[in-house]
N, C-alpha and C. Protein backbone atom coordinates (compact mmCIF):
# COMPACT_ATOMS: atom_id res chain seq x y z
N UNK A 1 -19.30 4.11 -6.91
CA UNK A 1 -19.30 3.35 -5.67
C UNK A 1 -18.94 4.28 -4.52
N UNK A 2 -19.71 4.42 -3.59
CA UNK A 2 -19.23 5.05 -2.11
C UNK A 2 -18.72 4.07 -1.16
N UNK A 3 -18.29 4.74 -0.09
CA UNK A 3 -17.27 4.35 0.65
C UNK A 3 -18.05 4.38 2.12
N UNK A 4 -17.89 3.68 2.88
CA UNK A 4 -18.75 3.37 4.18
C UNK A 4 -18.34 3.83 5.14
N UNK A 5 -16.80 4.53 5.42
CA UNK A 5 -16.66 5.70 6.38
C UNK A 5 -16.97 6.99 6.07
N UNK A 6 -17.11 7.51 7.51
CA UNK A 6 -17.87 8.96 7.63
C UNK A 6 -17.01 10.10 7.66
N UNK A 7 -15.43 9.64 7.99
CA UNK A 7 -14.53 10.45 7.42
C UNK A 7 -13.67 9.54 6.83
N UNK A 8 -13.01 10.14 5.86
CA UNK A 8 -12.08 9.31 5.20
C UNK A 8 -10.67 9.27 5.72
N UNK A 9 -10.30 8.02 5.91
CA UNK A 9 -9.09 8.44 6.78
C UNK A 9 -7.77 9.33 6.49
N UNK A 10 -7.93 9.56 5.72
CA UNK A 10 -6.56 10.73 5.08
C UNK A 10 -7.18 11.93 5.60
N UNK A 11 -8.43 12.08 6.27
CA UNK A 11 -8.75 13.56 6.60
C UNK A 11 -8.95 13.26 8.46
N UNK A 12 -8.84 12.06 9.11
CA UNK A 12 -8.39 12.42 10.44
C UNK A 12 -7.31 12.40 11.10
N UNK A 13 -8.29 13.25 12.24
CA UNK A 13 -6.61 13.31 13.26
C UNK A 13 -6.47 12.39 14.22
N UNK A 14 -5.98 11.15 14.05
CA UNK A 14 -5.68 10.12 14.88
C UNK A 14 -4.20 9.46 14.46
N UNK A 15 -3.72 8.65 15.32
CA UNK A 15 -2.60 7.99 15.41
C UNK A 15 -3.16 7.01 13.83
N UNK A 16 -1.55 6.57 13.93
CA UNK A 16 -1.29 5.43 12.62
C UNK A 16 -1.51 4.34 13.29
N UNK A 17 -2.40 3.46 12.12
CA UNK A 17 -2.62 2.13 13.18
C UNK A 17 -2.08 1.01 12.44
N UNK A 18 -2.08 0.84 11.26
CA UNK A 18 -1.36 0.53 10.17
C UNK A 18 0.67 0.53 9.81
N UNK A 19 0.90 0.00 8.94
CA UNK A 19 2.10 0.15 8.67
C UNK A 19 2.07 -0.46 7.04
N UNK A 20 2.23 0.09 5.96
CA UNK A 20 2.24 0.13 4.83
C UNK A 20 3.44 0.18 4.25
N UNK A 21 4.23 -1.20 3.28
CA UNK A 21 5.39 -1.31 2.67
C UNK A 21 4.71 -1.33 1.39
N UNK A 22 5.54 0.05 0.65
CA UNK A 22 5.47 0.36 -0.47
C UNK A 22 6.25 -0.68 -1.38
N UNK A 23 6.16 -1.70 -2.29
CA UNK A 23 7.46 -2.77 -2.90
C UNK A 23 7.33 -2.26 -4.37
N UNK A 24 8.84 -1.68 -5.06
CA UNK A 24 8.48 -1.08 -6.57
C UNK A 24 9.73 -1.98 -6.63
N UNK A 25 9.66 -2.07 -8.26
CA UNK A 25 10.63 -3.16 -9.00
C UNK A 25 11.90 -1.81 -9.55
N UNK A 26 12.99 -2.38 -8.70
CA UNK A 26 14.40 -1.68 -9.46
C UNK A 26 14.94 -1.73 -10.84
N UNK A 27 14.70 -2.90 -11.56
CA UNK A 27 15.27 -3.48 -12.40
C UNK A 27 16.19 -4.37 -11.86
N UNK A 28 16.90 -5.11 -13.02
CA UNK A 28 17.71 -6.43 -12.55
C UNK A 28 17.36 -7.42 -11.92
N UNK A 29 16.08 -7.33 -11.67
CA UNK A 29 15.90 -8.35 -10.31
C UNK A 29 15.82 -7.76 -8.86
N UNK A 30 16.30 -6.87 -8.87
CA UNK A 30 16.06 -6.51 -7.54
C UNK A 30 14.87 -5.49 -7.59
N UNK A 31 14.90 -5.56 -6.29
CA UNK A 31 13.26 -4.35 -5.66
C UNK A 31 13.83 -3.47 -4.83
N UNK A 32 13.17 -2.26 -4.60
CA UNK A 32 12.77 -1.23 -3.24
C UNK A 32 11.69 -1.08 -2.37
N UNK A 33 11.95 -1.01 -1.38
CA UNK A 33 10.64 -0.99 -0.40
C UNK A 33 10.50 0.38 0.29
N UNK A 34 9.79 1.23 0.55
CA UNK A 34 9.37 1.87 1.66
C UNK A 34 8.04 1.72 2.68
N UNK A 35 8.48 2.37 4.03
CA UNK A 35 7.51 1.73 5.02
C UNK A 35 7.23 3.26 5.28
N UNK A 36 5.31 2.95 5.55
CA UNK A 36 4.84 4.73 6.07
C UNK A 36 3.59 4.01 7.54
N UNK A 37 3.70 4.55 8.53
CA UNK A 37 2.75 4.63 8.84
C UNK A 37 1.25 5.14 8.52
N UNK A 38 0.21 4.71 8.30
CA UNK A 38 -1.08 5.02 7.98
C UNK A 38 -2.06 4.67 8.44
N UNK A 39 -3.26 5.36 8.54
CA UNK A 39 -4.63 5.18 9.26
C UNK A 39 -5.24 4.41 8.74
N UNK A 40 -6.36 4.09 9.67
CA UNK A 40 -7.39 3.38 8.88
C UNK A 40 -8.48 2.09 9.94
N UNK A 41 -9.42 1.97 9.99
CA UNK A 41 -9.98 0.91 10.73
C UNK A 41 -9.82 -0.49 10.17
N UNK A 42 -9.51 -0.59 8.87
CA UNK A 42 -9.14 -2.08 8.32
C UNK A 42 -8.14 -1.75 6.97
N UNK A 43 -7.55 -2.63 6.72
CA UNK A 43 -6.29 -2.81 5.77
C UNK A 43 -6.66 -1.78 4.79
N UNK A 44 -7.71 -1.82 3.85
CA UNK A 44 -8.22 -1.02 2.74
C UNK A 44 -8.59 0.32 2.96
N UNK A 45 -8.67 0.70 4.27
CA UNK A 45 -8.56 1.82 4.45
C UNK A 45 -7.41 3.10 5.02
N UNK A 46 -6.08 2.10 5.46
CA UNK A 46 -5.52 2.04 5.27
C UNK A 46 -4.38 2.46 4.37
N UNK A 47 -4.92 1.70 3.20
CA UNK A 47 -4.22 1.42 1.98
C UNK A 47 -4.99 2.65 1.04
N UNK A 48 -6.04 3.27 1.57
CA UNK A 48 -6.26 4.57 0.98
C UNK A 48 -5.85 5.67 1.79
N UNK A 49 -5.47 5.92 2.83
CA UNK A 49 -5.04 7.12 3.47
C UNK A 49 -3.56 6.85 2.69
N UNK A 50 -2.91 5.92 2.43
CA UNK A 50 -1.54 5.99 1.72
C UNK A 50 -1.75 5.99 0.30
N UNK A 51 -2.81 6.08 -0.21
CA UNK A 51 -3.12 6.41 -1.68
C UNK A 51 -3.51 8.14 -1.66
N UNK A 52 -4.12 8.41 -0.95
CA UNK A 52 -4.44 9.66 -1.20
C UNK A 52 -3.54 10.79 -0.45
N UNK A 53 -2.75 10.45 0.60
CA UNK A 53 -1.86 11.27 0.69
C UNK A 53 -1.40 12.28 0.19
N UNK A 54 -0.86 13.80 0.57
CA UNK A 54 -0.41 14.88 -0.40
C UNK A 54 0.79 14.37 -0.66
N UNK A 55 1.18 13.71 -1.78
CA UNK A 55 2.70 13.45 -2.66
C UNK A 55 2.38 12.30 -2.82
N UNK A 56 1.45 11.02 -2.73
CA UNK A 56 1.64 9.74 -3.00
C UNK A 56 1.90 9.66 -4.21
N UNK A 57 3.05 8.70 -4.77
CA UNK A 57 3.12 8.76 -6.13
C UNK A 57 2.20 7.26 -6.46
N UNK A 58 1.64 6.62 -5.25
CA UNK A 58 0.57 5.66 -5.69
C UNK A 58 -1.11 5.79 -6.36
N UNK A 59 -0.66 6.82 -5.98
CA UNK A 59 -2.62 8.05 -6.45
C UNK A 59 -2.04 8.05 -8.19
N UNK A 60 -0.83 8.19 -8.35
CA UNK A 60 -0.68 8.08 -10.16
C UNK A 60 -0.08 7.09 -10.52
N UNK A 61 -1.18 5.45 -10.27
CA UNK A 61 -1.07 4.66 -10.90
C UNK A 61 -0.46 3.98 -12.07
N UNK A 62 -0.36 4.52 -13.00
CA UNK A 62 -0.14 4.69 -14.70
C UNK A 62 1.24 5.17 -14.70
N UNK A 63 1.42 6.04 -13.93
CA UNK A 63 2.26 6.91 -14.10
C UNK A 63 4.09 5.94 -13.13
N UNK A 64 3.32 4.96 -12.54
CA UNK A 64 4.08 3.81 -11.49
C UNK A 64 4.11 2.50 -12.39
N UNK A 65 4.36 2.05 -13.53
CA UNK A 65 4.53 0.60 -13.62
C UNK A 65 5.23 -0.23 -13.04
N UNK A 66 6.72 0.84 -12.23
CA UNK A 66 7.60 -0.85 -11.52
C UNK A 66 6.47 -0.77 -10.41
N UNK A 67 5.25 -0.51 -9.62
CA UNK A 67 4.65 -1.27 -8.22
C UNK A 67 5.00 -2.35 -8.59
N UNK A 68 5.06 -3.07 -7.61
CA UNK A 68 4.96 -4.76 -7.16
C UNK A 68 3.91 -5.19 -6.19
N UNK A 69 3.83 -3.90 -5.28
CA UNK A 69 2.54 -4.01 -4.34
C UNK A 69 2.24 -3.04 -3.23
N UNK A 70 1.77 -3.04 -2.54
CA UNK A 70 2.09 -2.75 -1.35
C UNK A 70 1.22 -3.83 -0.24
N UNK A 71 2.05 -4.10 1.08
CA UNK A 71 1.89 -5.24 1.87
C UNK A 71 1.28 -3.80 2.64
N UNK A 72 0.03 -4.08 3.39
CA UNK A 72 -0.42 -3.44 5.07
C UNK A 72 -0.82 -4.71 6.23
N UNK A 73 -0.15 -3.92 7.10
CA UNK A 73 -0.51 -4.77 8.25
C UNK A 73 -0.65 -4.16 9.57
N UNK A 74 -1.62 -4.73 10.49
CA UNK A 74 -2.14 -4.03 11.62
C UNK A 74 -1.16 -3.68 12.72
N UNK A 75 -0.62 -2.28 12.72
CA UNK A 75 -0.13 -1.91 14.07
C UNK A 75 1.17 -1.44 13.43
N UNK A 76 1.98 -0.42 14.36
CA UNK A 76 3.16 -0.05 13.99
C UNK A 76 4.17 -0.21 15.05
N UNK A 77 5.07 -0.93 14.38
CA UNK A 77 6.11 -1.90 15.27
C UNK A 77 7.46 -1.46 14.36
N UNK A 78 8.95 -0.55 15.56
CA UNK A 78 9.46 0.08 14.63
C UNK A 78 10.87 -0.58 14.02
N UNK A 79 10.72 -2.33 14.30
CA UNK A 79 11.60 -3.27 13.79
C UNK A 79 10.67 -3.46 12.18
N UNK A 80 10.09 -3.48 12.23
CA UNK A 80 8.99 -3.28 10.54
C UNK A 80 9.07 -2.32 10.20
N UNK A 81 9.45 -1.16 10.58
CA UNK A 81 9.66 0.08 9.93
C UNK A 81 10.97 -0.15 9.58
N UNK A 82 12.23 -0.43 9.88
CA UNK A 82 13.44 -0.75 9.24
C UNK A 82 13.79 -1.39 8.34
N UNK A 83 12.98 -2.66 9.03
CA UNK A 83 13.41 -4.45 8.08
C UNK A 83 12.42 -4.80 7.89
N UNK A 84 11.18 -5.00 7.07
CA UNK A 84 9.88 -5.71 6.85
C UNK A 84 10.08 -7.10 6.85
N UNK A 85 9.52 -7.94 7.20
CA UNK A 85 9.77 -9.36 7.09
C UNK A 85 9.11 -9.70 5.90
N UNK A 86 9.83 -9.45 4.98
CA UNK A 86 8.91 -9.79 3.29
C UNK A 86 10.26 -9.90 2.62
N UNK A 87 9.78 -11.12 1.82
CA UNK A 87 10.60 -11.84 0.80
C UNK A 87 10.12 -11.69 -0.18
N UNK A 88 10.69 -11.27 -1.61
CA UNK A 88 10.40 -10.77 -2.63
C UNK A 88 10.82 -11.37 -3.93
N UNK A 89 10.97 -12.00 -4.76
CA UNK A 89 11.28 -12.52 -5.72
C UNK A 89 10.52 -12.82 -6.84
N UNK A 90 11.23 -12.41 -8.17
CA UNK A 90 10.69 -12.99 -9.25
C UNK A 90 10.47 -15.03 -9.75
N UNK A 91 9.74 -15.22 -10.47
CA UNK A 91 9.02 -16.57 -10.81
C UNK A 91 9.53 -17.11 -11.97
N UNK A 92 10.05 -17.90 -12.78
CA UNK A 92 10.69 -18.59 -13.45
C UNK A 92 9.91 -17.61 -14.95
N UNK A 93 8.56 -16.91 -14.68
CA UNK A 93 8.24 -16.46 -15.90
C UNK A 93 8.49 -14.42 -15.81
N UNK A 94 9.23 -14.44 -14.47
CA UNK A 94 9.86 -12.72 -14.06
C UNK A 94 8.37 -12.13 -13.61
N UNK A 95 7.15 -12.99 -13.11
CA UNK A 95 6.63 -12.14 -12.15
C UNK A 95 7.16 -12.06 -10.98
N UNK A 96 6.62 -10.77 -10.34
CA UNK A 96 7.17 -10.73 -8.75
C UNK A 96 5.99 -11.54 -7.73
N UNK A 97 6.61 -12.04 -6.60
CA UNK A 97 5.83 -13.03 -6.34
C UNK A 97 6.12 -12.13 -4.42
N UNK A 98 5.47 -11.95 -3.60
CA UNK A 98 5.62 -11.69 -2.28
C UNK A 98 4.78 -12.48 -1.17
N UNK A 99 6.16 -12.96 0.06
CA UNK A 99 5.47 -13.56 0.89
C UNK A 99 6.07 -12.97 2.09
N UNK A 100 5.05 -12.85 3.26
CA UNK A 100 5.31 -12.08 4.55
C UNK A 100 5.34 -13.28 5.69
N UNK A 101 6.82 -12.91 6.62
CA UNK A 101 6.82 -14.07 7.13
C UNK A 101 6.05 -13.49 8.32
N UNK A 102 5.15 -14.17 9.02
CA UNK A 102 4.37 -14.33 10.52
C UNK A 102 3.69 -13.19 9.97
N UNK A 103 2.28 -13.66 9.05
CA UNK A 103 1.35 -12.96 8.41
C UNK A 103 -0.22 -12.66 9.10
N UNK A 104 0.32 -12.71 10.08
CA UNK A 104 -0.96 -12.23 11.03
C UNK A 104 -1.40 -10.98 10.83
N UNK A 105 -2.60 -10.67 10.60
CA UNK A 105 -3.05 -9.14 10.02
C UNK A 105 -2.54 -8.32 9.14
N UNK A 106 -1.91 -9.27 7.91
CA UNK A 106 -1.25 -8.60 7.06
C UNK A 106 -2.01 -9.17 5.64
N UNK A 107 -2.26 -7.46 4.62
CA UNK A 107 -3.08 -8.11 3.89
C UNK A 107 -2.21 -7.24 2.56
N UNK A 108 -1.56 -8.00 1.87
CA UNK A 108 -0.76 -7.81 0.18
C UNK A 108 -1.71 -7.97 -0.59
N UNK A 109 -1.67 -6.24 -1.30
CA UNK A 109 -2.14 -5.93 -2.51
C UNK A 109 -1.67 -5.85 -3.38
N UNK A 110 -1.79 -6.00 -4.87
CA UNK A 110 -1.30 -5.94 -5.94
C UNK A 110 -1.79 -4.98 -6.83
N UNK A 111 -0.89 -5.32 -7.83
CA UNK A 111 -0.96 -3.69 -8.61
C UNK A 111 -2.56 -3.37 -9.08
N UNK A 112 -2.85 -4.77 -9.58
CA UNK A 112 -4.41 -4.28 -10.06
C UNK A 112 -5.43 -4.17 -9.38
N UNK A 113 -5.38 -4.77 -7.98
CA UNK A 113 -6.41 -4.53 -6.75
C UNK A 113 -6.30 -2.73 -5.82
N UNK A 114 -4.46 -2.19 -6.38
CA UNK A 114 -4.15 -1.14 -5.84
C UNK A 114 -5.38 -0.01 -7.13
N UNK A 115 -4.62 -0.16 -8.31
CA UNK A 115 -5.78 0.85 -9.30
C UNK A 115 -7.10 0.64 -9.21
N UNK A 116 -7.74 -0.39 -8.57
CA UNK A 116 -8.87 -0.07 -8.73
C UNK A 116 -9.40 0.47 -7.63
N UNK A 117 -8.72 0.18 -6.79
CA UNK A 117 -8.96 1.43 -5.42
C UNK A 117 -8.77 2.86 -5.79
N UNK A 118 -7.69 2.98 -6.58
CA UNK A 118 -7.74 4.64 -7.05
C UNK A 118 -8.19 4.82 -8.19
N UNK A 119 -9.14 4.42 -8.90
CA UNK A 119 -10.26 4.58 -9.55
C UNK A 119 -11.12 4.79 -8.98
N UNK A 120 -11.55 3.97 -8.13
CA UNK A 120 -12.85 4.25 -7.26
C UNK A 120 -12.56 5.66 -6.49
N UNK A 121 -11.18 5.79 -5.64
CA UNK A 121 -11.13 6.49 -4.97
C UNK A 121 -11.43 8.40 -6.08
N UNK A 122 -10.93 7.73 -6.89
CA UNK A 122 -10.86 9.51 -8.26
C UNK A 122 -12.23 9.67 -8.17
N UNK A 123 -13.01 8.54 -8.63
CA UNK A 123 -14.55 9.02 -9.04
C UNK A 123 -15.43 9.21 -7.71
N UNK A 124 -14.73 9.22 -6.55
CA UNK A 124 -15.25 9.81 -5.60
C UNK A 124 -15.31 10.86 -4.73
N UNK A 125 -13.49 10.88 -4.99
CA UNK A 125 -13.31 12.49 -4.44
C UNK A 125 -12.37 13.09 -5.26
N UNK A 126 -11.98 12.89 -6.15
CA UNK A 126 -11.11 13.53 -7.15
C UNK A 126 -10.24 12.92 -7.69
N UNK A 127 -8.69 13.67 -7.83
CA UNK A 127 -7.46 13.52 -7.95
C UNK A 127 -6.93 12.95 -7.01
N UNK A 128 -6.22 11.94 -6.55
CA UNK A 128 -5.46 11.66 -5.45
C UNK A 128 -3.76 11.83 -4.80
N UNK A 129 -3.23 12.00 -3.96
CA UNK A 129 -2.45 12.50 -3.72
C UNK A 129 -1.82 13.87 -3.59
């Protein structure tokens, strides 16, 4: 499968338009989050300039079982870079379940919608990260 931009956004030089919360499972019940700014003209592209990144440890899928997700959403606002407005909790059967409060241009991916982006993304340009 190819990809419909003409550069890929991990290879330009433009501002972050994006804001990408990394959510991995701690154990116990609790989670970790990190927030990166990232490029991209829509969420999924986005969500590959932070996959392919030099060090993403999201490019080694397999190698990540606590993901929980990662949430992107349009624009970088640097009260979301501190505190994400995302509530996180496990489900009476210990899945993790995420909801973003005032979800305007915000689009949560999950672990298996994240690998198959870096599948696609491997068999297109390599190794990622």
């Amino acid at each position: 499968m190819t990809f419909s931009w003409k550069i890929p956004p991990w290879e330009r030089y433009e501002d972050c338009t994006y804001l990408a919360v990394t959510l991995t499972d701690q154990g116990d019940g609790q989670f970790r989050f990190s927030t990166e700014g990232v490029r991209g003209d829509d969420a999924i592209e986005a969500l590959a300039d932070l996959l392919m990144s030099p060090g993403s440890l999201l490019g080694l899928m397999p190698a990540l079982p606590t993901l929980i997700g990662v949430v992107v959403r349009r624009g970088i606002d640097s009260t979301r870079l501190a505190e994400p407005p995302i509530q996180v909790a496990q489900d009476d059967r210990g899945r993790w379940q995420v909801a973003v409060a005032d979800a305007t241009d915000v689009t949560v991916f999950s672990p298996t919608e994240i690998s198959g982006l870096v599948s696609r993304l491997q068999s297109q340009y390599g190794r990622t990260g």
